[in-house]
N, C-alpha and C. Protein backbone atom coordinates (compact mmCIF):
# COMPACT_ATOMS: atom_id res chain seq x y z
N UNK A 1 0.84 -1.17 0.00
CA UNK A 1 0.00 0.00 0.00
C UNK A 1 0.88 1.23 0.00
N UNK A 2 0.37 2.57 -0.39
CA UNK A 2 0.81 3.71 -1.07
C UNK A 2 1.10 3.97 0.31
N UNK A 3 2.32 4.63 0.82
CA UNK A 3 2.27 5.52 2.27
C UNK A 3 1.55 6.80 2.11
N UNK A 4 1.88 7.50 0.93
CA UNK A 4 1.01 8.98 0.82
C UNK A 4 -0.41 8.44 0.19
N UNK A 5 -1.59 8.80 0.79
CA UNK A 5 -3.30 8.48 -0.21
C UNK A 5 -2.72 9.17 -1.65
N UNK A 6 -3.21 8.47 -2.07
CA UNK A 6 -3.44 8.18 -3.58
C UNK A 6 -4.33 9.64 -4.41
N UNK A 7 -5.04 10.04 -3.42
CA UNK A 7 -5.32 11.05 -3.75
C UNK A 7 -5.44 12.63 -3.04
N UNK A 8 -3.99 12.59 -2.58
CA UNK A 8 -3.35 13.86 -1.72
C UNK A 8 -2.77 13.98 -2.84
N UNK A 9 -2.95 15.82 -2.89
CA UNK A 9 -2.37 16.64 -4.42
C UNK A 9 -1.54 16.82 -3.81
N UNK A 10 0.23 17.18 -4.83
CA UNK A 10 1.07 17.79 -5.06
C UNK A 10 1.46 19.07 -5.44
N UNK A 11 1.33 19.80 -4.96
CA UNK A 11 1.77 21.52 -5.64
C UNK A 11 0.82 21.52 -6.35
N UNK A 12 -0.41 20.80 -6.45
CA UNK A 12 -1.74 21.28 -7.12
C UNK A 12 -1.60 20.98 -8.30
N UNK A 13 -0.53 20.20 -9.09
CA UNK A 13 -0.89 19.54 -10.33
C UNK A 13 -1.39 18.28 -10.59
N UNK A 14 -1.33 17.92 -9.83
CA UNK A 14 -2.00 16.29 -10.12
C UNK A 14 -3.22 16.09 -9.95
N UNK A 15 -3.55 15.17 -11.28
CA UNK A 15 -5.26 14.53 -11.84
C UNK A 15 -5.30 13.24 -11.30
N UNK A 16 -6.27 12.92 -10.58
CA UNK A 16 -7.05 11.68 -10.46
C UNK A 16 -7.76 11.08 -11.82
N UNK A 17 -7.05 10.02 -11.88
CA UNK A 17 -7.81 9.33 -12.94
C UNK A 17 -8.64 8.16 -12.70
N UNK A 18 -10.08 7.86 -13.12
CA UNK A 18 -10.54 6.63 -12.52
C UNK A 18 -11.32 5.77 -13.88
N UNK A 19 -10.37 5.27 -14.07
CA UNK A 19 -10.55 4.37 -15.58
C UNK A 19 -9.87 3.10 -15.59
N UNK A 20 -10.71 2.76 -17.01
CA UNK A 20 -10.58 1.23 -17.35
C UNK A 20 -9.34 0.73 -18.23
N UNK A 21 -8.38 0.29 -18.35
CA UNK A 21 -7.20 0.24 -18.90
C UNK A 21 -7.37 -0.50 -20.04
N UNK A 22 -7.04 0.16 -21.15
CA UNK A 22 -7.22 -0.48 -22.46
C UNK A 22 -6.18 -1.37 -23.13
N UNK A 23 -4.90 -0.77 -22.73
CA UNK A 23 -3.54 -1.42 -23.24
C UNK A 23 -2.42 -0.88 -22.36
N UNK A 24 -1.70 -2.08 -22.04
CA UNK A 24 -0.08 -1.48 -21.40
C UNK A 24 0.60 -2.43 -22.39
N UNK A 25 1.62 -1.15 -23.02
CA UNK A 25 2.64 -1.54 -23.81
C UNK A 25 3.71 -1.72 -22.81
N UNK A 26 3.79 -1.55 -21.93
CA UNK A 26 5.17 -1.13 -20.55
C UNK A 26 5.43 0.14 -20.60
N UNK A 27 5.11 1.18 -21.21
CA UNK A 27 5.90 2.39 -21.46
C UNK A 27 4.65 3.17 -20.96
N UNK A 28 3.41 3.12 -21.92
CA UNK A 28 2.22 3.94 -21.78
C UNK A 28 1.18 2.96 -21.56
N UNK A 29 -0.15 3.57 -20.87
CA UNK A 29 -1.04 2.94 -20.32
C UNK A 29 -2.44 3.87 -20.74
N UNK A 30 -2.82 3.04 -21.79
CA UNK A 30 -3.66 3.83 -22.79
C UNK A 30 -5.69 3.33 -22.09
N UNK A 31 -6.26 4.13 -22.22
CA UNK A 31 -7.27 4.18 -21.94
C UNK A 31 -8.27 4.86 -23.19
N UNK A 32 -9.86 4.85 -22.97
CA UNK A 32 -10.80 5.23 -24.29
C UNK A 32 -9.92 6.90 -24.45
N UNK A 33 -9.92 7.34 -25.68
CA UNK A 33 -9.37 8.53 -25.61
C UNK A 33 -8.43 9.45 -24.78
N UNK A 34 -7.28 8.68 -24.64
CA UNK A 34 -6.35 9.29 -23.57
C UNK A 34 -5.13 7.93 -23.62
N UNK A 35 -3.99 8.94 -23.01
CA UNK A 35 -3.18 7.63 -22.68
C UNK A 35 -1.94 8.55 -21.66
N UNK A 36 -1.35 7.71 -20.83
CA UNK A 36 -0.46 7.99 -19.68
C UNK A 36 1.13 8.06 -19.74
N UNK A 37 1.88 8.15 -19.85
CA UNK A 37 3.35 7.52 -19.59
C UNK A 37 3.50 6.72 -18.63
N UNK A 38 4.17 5.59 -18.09
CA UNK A 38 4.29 4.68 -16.99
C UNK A 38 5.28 5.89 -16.06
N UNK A 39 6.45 6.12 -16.69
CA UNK A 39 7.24 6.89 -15.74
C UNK A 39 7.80 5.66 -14.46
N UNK A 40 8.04 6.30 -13.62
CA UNK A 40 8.87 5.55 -12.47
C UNK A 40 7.37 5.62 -11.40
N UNK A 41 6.22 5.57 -11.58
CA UNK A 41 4.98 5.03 -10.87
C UNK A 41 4.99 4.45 -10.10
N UNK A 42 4.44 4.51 -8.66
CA UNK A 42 4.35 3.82 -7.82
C UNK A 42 3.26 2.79 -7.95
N UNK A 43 3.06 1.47 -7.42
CA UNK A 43 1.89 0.82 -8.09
C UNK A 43 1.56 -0.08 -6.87
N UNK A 44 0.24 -0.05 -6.35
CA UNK A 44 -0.71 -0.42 -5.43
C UNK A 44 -1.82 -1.39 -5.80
N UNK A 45 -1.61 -2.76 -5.54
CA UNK A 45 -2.15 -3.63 -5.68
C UNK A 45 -2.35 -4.42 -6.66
N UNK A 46 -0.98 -4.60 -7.34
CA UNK A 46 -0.36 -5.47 -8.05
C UNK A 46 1.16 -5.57 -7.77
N UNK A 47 1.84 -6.62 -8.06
CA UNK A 47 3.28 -6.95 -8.12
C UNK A 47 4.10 -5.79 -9.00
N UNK A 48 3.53 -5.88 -10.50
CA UNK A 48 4.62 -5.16 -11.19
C UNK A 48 4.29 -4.40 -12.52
N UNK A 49 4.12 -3.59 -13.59
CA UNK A 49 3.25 -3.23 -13.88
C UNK A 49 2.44 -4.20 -15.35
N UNK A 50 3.76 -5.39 -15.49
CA UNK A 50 2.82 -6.10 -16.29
C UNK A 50 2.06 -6.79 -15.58
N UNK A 51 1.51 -6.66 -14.59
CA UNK A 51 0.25 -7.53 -14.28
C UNK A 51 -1.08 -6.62 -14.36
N UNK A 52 -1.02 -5.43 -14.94
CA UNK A 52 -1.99 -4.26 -15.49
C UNK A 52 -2.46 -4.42 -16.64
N UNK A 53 -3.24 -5.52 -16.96
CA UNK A 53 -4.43 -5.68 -17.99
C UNK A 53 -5.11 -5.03 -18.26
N UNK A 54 -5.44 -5.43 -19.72
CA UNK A 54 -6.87 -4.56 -20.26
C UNK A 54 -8.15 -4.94 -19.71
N UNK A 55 -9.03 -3.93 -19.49
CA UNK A 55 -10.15 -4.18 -18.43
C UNK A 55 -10.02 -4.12 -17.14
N UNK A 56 -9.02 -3.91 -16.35
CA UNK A 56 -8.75 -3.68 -15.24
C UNK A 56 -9.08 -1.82 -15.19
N UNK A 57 -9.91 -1.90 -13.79
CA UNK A 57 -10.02 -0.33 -13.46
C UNK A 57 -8.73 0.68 -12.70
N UNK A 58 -8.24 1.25 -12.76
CA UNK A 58 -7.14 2.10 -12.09
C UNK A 58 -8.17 3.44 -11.84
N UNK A 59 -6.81 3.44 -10.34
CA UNK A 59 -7.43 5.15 -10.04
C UNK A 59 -5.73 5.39 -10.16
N UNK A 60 -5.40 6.49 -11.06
CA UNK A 60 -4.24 6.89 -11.38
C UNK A 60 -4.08 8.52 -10.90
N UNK A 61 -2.95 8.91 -10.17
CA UNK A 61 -2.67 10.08 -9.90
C UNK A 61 -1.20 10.48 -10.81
N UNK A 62 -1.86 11.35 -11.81
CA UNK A 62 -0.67 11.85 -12.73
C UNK A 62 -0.46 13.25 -12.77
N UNK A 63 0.67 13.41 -13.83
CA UNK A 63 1.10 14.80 -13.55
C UNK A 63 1.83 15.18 -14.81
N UNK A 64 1.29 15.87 -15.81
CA UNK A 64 1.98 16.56 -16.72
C UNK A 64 1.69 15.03 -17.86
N UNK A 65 1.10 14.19 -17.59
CA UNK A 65 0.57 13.28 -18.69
C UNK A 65 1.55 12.20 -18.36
N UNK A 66 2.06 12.31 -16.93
CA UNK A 66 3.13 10.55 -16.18
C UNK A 66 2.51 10.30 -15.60
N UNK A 67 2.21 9.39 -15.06
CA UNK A 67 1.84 8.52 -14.30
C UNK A 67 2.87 8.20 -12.65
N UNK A 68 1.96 8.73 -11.93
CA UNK A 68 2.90 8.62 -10.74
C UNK A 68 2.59 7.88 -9.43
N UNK A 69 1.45 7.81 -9.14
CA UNK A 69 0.92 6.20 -8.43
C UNK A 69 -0.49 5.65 -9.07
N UNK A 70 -0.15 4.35 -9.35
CA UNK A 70 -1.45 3.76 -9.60
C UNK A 70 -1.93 2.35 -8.83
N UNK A 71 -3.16 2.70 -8.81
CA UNK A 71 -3.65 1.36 -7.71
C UNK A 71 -4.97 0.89 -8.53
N UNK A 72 -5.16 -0.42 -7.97
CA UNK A 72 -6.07 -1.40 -8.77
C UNK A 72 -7.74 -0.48 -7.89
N UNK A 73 -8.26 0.18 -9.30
CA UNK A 73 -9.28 0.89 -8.56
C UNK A 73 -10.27 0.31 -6.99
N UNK A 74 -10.66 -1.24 -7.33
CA UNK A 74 -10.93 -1.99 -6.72
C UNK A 74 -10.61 -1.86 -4.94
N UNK A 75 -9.40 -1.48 -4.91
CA UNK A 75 -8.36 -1.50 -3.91
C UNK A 75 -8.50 -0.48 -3.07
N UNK A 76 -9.28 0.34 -3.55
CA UNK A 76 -8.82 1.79 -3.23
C UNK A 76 -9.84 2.08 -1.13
N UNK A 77 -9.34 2.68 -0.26
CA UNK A 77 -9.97 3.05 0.59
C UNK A 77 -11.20 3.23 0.69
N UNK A 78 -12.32 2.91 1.30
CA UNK A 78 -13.90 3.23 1.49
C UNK A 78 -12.91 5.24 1.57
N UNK A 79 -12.25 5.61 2.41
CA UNK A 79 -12.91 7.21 2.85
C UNK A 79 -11.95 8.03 1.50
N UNK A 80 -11.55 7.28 0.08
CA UNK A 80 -11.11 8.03 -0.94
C UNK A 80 -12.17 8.91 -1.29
N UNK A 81 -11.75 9.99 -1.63
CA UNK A 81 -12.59 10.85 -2.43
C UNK A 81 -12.83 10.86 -3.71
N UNK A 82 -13.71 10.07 -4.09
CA UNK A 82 -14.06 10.15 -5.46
C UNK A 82 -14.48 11.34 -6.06
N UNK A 83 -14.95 12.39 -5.37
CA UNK A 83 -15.10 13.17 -6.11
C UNK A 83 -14.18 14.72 -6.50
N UNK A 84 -12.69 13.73 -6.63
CA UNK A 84 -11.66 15.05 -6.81
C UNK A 84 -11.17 14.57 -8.08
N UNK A 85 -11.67 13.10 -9.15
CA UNK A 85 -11.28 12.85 -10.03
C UNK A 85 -11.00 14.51 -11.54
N UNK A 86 -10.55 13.82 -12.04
CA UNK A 86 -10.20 14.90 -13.33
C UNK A 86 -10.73 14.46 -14.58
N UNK A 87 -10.72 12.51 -14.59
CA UNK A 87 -11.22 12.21 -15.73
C UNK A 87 -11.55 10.99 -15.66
N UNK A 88 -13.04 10.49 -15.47
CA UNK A 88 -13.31 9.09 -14.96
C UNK A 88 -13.58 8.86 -16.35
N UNK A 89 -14.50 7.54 -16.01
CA UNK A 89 -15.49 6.30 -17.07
C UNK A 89 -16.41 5.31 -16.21
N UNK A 90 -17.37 5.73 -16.76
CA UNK A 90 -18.58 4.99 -15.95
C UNK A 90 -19.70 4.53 -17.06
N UNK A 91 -20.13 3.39 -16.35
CA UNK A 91 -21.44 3.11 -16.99
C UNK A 91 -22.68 4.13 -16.88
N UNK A 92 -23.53 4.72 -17.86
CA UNK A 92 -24.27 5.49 -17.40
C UNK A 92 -25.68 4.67 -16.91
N UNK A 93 -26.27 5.48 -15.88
CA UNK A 93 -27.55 4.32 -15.37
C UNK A 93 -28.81 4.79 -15.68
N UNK A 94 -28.84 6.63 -15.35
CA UNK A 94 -29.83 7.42 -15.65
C UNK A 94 -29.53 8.68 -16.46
N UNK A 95 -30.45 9.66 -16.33
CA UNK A 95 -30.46 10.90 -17.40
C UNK A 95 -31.34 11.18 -16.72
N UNK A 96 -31.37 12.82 -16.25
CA UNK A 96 -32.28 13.67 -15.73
C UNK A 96 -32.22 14.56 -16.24
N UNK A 97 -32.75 15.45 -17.08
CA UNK A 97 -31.86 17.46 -17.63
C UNK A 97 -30.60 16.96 -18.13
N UNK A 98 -29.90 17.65 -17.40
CA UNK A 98 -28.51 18.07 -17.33
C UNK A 98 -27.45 16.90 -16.25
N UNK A 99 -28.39 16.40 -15.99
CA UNK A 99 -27.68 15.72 -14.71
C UNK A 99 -27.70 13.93 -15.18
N UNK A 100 -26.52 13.64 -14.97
CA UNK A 100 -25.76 12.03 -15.05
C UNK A 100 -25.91 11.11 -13.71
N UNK A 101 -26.69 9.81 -13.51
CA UNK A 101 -26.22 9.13 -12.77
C UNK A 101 -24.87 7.54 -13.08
N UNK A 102 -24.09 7.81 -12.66
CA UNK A 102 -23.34 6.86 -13.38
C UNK A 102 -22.22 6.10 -12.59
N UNK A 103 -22.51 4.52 -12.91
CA UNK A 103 -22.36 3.80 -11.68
C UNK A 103 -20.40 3.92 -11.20
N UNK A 104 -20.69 3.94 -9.95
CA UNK A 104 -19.54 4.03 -9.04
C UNK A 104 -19.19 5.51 -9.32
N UNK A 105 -19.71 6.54 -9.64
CA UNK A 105 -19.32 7.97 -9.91
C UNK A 105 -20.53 8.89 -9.32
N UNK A 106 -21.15 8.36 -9.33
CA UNK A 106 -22.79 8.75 -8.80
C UNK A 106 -23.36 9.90 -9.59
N UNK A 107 -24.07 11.06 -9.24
CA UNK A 107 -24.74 12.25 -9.99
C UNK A 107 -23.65 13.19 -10.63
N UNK A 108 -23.39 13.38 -11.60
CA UNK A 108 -22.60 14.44 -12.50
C UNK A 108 -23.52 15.45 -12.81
N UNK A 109 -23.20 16.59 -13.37
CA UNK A 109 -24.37 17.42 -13.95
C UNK A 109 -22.94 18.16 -15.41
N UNK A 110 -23.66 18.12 -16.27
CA UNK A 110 -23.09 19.16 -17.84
C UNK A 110 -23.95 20.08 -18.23
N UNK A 111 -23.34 21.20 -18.69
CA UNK A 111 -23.85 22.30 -18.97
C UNK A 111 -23.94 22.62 -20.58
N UNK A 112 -24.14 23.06 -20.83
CA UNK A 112 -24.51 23.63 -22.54
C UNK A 112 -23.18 24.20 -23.44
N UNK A 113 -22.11 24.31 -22.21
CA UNK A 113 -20.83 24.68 -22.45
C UNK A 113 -19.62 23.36 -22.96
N UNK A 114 -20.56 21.97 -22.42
CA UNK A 114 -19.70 20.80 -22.72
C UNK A 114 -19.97 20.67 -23.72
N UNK A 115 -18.33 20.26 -23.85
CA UNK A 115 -17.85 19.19 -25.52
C UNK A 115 -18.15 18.26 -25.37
N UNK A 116 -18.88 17.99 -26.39
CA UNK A 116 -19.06 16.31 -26.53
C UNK A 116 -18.66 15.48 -27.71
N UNK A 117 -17.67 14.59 -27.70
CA UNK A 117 -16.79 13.44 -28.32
C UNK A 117 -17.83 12.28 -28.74
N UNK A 118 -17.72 12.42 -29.67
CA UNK A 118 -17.97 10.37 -30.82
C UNK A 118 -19.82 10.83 -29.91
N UNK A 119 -20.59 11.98 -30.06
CA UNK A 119 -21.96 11.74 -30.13
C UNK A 119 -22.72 13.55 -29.64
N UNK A 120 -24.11 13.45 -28.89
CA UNK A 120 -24.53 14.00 -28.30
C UNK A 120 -25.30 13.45 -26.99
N UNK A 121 -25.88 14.83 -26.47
CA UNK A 121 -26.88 14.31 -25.57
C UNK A 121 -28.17 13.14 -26.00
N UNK A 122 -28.22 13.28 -27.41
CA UNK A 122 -29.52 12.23 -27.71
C UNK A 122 -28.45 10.77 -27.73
N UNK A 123 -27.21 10.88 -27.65
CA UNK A 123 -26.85 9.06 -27.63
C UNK A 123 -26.49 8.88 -25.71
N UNK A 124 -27.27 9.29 -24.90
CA UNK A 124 -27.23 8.85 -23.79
C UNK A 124 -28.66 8.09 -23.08
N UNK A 125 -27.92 6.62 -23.53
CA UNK A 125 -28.76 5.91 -22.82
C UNK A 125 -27.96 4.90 -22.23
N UNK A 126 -29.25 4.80 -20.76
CA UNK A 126 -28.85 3.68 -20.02
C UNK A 126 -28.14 2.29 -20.23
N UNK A 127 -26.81 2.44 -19.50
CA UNK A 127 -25.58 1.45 -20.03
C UNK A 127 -24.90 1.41 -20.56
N UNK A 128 -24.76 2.83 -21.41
CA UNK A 128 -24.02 3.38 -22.43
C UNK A 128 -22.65 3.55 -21.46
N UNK A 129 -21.09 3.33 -21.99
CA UNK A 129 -20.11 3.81 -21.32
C UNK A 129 -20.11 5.56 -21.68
N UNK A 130 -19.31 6.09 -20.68
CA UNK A 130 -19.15 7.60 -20.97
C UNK A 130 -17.72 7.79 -20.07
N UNK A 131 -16.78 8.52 -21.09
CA UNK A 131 -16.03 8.95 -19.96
C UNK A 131 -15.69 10.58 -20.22
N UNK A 132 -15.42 11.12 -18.85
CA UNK A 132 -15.94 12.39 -18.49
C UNK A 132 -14.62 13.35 -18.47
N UNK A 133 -14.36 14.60 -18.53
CA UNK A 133 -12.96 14.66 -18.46
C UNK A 133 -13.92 16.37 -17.69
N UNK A 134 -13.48 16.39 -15.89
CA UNK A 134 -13.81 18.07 -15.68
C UNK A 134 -12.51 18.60 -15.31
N UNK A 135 -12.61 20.20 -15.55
CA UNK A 135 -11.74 20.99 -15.07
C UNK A 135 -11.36 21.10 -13.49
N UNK A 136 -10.23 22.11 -13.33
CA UNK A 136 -10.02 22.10 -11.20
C UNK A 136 -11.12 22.55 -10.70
N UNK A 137 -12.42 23.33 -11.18
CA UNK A 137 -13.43 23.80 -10.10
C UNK A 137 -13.93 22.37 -9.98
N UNK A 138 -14.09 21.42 -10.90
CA UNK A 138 -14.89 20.13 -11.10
C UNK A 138 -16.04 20.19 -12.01
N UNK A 139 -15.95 21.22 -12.60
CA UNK A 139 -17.25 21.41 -14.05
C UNK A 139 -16.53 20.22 -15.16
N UNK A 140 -17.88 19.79 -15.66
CA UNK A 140 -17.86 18.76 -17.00
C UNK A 140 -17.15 19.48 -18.15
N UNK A 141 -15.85 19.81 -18.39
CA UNK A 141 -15.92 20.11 -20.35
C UNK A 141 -16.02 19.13 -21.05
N UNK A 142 -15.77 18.03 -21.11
CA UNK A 142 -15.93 17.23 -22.18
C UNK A 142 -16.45 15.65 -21.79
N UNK A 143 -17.01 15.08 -22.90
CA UNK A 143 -18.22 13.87 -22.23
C UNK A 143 -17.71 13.04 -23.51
N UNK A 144 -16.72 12.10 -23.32
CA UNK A 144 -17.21 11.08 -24.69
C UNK A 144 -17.79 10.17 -24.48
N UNK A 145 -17.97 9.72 -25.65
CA UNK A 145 -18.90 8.33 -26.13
C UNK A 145 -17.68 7.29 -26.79
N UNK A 146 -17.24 6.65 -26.08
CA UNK A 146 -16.80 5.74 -26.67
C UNK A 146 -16.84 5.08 -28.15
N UNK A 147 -17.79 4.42 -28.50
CA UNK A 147 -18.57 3.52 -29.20
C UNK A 147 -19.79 4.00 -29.29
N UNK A 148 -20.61 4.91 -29.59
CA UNK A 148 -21.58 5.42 -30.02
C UNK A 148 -22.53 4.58 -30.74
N UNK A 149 -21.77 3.50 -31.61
CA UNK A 149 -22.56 2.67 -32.38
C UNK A 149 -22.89 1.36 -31.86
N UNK A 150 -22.29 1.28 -30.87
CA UNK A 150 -22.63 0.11 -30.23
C UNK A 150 -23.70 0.08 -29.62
N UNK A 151 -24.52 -1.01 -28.77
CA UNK A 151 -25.72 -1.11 -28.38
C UNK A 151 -25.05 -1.16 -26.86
N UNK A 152 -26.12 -0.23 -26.39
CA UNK A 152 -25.80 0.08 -24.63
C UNK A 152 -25.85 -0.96 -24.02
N UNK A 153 -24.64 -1.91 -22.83
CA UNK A 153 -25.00 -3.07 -22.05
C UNK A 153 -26.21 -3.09 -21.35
C-alpha cells in the first residue's frame, strides 16, 4: 500500500484518474481517448506493472501526462474521495436534464458549455459507457462516447 493516499495533491498539479485500462505496452497505459506515460509510478495492488491488464479499473494520480501512483481501482480506501477525479469512465444508469447518474461515480451534472466526443446528448442511454474529463473547479468540459454505435449493455 501507497504511504502517501493516492489522492493527496502535489503543488496542485496532479489529476485523479478513474478508468478502465485499455492497453499497457510497458511504457504507456492507454485508456478510451487518452493515454499515460508509466514513468517511475508507484503501483498499489499489483506486483509489477505487467500484471496491469486490459479491463482492469485504475485510479491513477498523474502529472503533466506521467503517471505517478497507480492502484487497482478496486483497492482503493472506502474514505477516498471520489469526487476530486479529473477524468473518470462509468457506466451510465440514468439521465435527468442536465444531470448524469453513473455507476460508481454517482450524480454528475453538464452544462450547454460541454464538448461532446464520438456523439450528443440524444446518444445517452442507459448502459451506455461515458467517460468524463472536468476541469479544477470540477465542471464537465468534455463527455465522450466511446462507441456510439454500439448497443448500450
Amino acid at each position: 500500500m501507497l504511504g502517501v493516499p493516492l489522492w493527496a495533491a502535489q503543488a496542485g498539479a496532479d489529476e485523479l484518474w478513474l478508468v478502465e485500462l485499455e492497453h499497457n505496452d510497458g511504457i504507456r497505459l492507454q485508456f478510451q481517448g487518452a493515454e499515460l506515460d508509466l514513468g517511475s509510478a508507484a503501483l498499489a495492488g499489483g506486483r509489477q506493472f505487467s500484471d496491469l491488464k486490459p479491463g482492469m479499473k485504475l485510479a491513477i494520480l498523474s502529472r503533466n501526462g506521467v503517471a505517478e501512483h497507480i492502484r487497482l481501482y478496486g483497492h482503493a480506501p472506502e474514505s477516498e474521495p471520489a469526487a476530486q477525479w479529473r477524468r473518470a469512465e462509468g457506466t451510465l444508469l440514468a439521465v435527468t436534464g442536465h444531470a448524469l447518474q453513473l455507476q460508481g461515480l454517482g450524480t454528475i451534472t453538464f452544462d450547454a458549455g460541454t464538448r461532446w466526443l464520438n456523439g450528443s446528448p440524444a446518444d445517452l442511454q442507459p448502459g451506455r459507457t461515458l467517460v468524463l474529463t472536468r476541469d479544477e473547479t470540477g465542471r464537465v468540459t468534455e463527455i465522450l462516447i466511446p462507441n456510439p454505435e454500439d448497443e448500450p449493455k
